[in-house]
C-alpha atoms as a PDB file:
ATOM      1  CA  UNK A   1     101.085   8.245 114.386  1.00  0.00           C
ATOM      2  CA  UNK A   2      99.696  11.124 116.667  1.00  0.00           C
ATOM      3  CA  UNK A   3      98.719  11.786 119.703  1.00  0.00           C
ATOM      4  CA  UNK A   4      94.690  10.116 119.517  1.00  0.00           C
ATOM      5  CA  UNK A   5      93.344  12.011 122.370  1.00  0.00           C
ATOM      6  CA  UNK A   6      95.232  15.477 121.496  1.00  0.00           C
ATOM      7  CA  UNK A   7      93.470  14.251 117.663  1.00  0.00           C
ATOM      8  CA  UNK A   8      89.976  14.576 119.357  1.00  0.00           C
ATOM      9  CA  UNK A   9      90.640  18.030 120.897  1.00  0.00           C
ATOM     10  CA  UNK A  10      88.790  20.273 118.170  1.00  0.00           C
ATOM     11  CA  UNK A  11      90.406  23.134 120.098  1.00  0.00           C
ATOM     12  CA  UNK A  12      93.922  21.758 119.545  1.00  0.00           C
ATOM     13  CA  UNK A  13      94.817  23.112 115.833  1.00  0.00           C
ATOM     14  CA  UNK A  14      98.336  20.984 116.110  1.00  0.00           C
ATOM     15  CA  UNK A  15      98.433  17.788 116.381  1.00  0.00           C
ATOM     16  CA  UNK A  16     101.471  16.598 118.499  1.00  0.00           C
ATOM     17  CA  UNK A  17     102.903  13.039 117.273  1.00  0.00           C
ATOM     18  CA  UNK A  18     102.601  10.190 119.846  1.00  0.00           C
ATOM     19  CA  UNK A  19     105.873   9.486 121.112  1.00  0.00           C
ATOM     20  CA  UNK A  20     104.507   5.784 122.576  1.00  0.00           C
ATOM     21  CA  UNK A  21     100.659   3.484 122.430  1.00  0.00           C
ATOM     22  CA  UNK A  22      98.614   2.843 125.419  1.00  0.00           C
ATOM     23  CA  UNK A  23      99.005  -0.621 126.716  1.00  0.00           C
ATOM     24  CA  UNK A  24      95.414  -1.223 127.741  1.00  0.00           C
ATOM     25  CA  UNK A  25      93.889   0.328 124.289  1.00  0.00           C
ATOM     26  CA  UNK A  26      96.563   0.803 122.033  1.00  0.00           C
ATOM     27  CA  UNK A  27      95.575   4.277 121.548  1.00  0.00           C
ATOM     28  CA  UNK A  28      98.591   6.689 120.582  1.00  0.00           C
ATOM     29  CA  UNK A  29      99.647   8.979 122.888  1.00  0.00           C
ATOM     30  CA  UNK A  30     101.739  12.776 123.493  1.00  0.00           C
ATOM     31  CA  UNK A  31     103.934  13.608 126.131  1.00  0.00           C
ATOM     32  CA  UNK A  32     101.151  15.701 127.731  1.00  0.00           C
ATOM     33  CA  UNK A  33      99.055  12.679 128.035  1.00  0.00           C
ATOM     34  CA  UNK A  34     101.290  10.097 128.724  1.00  0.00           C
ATOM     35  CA  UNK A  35     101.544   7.969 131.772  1.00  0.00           C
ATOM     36  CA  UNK A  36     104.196   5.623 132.914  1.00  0.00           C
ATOM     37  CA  UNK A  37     103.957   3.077 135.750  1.00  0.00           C
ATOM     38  CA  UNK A  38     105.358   0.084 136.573  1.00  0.00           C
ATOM     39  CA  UNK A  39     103.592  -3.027 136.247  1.00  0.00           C
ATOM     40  CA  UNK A  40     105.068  -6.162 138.306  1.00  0.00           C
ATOM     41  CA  UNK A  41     106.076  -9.191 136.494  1.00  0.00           C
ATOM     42  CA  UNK A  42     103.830 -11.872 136.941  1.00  0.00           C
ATOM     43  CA  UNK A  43     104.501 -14.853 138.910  1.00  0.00           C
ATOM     44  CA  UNK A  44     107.842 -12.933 141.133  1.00  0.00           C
ATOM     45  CA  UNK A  45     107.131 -12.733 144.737  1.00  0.00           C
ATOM     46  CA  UNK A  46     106.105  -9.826 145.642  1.00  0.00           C
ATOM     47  CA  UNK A  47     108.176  -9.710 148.613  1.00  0.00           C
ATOM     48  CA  UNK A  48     111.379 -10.510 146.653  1.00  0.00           C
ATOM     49  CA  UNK A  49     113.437  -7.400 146.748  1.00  0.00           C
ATOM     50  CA  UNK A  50     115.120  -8.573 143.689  1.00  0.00           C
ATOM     51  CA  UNK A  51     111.048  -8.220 142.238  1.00  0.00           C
ATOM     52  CA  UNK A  52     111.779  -6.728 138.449  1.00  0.00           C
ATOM     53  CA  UNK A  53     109.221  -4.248 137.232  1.00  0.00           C
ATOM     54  CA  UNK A  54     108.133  -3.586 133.597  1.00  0.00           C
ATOM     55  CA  UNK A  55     107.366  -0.138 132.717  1.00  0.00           C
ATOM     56  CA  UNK A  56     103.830   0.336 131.673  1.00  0.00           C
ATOM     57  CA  UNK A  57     102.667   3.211 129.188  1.00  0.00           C
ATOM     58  CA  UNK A  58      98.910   4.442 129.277  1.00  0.00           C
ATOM     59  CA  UNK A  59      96.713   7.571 127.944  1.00  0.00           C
ATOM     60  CA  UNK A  60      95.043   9.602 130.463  1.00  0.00           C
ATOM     61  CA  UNK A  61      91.557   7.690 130.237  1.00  0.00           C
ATOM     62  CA  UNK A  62      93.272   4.186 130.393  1.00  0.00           C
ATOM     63  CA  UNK A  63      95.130   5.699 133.579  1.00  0.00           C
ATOM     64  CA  UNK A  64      92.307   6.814 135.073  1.00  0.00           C
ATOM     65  CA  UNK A  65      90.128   3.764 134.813  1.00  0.00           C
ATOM     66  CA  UNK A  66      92.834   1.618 136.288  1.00  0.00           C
ATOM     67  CA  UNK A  67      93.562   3.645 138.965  1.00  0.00           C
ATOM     68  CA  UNK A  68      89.363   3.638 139.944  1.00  0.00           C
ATOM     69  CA  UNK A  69      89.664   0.151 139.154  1.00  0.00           C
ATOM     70  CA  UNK A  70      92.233  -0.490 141.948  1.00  0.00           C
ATOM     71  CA  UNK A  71      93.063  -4.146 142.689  1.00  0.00           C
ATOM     72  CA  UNK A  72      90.792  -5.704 140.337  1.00  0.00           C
ATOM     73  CA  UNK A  73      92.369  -4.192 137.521  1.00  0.00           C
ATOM     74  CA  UNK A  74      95.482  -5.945 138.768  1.00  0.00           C
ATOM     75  CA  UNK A  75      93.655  -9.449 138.691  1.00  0.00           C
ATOM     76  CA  UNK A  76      92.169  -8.742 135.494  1.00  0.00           C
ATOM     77  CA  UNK A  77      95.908  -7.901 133.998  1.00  0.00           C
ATOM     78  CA  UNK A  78      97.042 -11.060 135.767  1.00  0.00           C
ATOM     79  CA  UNK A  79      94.737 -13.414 133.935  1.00  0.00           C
ATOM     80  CA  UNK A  80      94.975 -11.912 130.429  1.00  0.00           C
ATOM     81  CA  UNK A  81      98.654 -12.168 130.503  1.00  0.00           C
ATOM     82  CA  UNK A  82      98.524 -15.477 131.171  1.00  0.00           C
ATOM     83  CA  UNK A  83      95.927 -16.339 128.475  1.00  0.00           C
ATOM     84  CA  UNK A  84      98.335 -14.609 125.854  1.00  0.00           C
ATOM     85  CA  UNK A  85     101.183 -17.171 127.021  1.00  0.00           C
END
């Protein structure tokens, strides 16, 4: 698989191969536009300080709406994790 946004690029003549998929569109995705953040585990206290994290991969665009997103996207990832259970 390669990178999909690196794919779009017509001025990108090499097309780098994705070295992990976005977790919000599946997407696959370089180095250069790769973003990893952790993502707490639903249902731990927050306050715990034993709290685990999962890592969380995501393309730039995926990133980016989350971020502008803010806390919503948080309660939107909450509930769709749940309904996959």
């Amino acid at each position: 698989m390669n990178c999909f946004d690196c794919a779009t690029d017509a001025l990108r003549p090499v097309q780098p191969v994705a070295v992990a998929a976005c977790a919000r569109c599946g997407a696959g995705i370089c180095r250069t536009h790769l973003h990893v953040s952790s993502d707490p585990l639903p249902g731990v206290p927050s306050s715990s300080a034993l709290a685990p994290e999962a890592r969380r991969l995501t393309c730039d665009v995926c990133y980016t709406a989350e971020r502008a997103a803010g806390p919503a996207h948080k309660q939107y990832a909450a509930r769709t994790s749940d309904s996959r259970s």
